[in-house]
Protein backbone atom coordinates (compact mmCIF):
# COMPACT_ATOMS: atom_id res chain seq x y z
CA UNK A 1 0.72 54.02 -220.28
CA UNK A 2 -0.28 52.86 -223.60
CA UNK A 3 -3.56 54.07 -225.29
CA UNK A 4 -5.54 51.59 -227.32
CA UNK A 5 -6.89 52.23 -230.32
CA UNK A 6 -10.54 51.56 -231.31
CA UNK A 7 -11.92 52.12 -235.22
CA UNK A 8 -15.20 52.97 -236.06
CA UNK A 9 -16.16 49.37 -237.31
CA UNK A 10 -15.11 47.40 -234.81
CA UNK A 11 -17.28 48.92 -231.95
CA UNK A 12 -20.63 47.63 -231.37
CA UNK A 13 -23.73 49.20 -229.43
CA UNK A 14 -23.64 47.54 -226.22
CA UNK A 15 -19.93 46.57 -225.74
CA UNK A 16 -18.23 47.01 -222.61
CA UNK A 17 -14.83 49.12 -221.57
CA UNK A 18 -12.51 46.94 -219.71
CA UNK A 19 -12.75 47.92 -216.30
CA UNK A 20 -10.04 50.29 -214.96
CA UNK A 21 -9.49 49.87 -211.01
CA UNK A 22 -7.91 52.44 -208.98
CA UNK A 23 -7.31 51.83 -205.37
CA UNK A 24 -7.31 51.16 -202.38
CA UNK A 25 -7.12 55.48 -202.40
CA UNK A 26 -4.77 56.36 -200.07
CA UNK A 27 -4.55 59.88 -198.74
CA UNK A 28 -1.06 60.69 -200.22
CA UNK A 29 -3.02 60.40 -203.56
CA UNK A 30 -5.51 63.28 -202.13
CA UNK A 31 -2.25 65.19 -201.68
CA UNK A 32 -1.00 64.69 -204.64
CA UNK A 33 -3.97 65.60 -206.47
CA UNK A 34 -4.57 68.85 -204.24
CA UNK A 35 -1.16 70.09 -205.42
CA UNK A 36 -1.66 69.13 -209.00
CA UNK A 37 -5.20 70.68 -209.18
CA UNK A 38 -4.64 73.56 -206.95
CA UNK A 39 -8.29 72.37 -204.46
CA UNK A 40 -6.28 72.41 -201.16
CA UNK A 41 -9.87 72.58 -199.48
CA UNK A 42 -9.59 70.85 -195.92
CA UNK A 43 -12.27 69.02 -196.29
CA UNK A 44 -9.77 66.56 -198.25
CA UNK A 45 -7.06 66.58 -196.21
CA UNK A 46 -7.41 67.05 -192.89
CA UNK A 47 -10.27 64.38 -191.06
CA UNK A 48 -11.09 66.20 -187.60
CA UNK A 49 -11.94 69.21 -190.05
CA UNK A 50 -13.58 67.03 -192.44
CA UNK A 51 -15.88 65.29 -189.45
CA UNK A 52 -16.61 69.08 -187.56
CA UNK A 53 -18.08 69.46 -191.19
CA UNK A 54 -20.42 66.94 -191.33
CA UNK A 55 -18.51 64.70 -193.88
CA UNK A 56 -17.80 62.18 -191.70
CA UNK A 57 -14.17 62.35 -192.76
CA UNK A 58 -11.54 63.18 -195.56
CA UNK A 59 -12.83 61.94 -198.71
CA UNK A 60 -11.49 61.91 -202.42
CA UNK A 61 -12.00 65.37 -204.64
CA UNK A 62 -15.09 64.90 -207.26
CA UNK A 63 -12.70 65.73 -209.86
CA UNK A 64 -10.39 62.82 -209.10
CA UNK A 65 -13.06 60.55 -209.77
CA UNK A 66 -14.26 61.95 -212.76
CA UNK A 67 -10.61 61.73 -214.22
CA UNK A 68 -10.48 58.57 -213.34
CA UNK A 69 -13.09 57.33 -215.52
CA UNK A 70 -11.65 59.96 -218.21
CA UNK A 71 -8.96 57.46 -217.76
CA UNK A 72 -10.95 54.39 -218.24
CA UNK A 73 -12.00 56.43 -221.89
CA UNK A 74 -8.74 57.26 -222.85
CA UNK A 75 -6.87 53.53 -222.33
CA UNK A 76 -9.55 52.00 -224.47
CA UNK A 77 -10.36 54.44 -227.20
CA UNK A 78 -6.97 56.15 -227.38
CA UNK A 79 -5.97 59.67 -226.74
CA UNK A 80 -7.17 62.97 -228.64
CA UNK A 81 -10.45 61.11 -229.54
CA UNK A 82 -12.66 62.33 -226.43
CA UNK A 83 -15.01 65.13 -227.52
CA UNK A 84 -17.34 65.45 -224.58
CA UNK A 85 -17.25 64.23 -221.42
CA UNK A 86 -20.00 64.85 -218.56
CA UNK A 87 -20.38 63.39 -215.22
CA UNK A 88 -22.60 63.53 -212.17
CA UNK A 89 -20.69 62.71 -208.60
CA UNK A 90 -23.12 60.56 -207.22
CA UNK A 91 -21.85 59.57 -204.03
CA UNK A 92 -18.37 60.10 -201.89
CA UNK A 93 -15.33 58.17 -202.74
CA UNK A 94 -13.55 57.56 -199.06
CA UNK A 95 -9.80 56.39 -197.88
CA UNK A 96 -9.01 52.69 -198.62
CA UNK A 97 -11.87 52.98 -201.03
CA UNK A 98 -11.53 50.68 -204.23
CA UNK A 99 -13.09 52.43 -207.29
CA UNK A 100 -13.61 50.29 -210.84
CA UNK A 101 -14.58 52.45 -213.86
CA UNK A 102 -16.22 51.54 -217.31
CA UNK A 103 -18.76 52.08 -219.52
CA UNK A 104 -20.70 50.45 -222.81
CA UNK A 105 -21.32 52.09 -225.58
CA UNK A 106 -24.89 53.08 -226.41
CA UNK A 107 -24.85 54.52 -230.02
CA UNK A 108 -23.09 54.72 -232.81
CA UNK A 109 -23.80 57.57 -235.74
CA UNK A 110 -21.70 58.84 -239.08
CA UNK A 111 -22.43 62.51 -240.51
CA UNK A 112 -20.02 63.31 -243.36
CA UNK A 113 -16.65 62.30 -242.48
CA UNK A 114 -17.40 62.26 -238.49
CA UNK A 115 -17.70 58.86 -236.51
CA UNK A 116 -19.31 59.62 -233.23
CA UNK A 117 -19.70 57.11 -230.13
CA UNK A 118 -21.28 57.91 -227.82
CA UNK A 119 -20.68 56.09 -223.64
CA UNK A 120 -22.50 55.79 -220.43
CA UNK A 121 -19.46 55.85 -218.27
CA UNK A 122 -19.20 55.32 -214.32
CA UNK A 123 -17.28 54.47 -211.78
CA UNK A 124 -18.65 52.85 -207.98
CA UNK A 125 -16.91 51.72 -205.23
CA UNK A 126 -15.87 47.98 -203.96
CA UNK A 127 -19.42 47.85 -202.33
CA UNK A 128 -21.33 48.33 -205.53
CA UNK A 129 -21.61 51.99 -205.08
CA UNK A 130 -21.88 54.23 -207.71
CA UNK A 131 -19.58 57.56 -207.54
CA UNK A 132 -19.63 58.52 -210.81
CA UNK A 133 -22.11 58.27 -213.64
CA UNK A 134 -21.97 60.22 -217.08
CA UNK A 135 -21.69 60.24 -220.69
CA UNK A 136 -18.90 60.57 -223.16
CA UNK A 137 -18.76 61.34 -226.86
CA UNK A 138 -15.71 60.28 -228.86
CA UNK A 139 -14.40 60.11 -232.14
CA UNK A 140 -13.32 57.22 -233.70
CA UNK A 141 -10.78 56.72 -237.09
CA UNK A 142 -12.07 54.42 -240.00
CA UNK A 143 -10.39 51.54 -240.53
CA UNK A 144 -9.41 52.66 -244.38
């Protein structure tokens, strides 16, 4: 994958990310991810266990979400220049789910040699749903 790269100048309060669509999430993926993050909880995994527990089924680990709209950050502003990220899971993210992420950008601000932007950032489902919402704070080069 190939980050982009954003300056400073070019970025305007109230632009849009390009959306970044993941799906339809397939359980090998939940696998996948348990392995990688080390969560092997049930709950993701196996669906009779996931139903006895009142979730109604296997469904996606917060954290994938959330790094999927990292994701969305990272392919438009370009890597190392993420300084905070924060996210509330608003909703489950289920098998054969679709999720789109993106963002806009809602301010812009320059202190000494520091260019800060600053994102609302989420992510929903096919059906409008929202599974992710947050903020992000990057830092963007100067043009010069």
């Amino acid at each position: 994958m190939k980050y982009g790269k954003v300056y400073f100048e070019d970025v305007q309060v109230g632009d849009a990310l390009p959306p970044l669509v993941k799906g339809p999430l397939e359980q090998i993926q939940l696998t996948r991810y348990a392995g990688a993050s080390g969560d092997f909880n049930p709950i993701h995994q196996d669906d009779a266990f996931a139903r006895v527990a009142g979730m109604g089924g296997v469904f996606a680990h917060g954290m994938l979400s959330m790094g999927f709209v990292a994701q969305a950050v990272t392919d438009w502003a370009g890597a190392g220049t993420v300084r905070k990220l924060g996210v509330r899971f608003a909703a489950l993210v289920r098998l054969k789910d679709t999720v789109t992420c993106t963002g806009r950008v809602i301010s812009k601000t320059e202190k000494d040699d520091l260019r800060l932007v600053e994102l609302e950032i989420w992510a929903e489902t096919q059906k409008g749903e929202k599974v992710v919402t947050g903020k992000a704070t990057l830092a963007l080069p100067a043009r010069v």
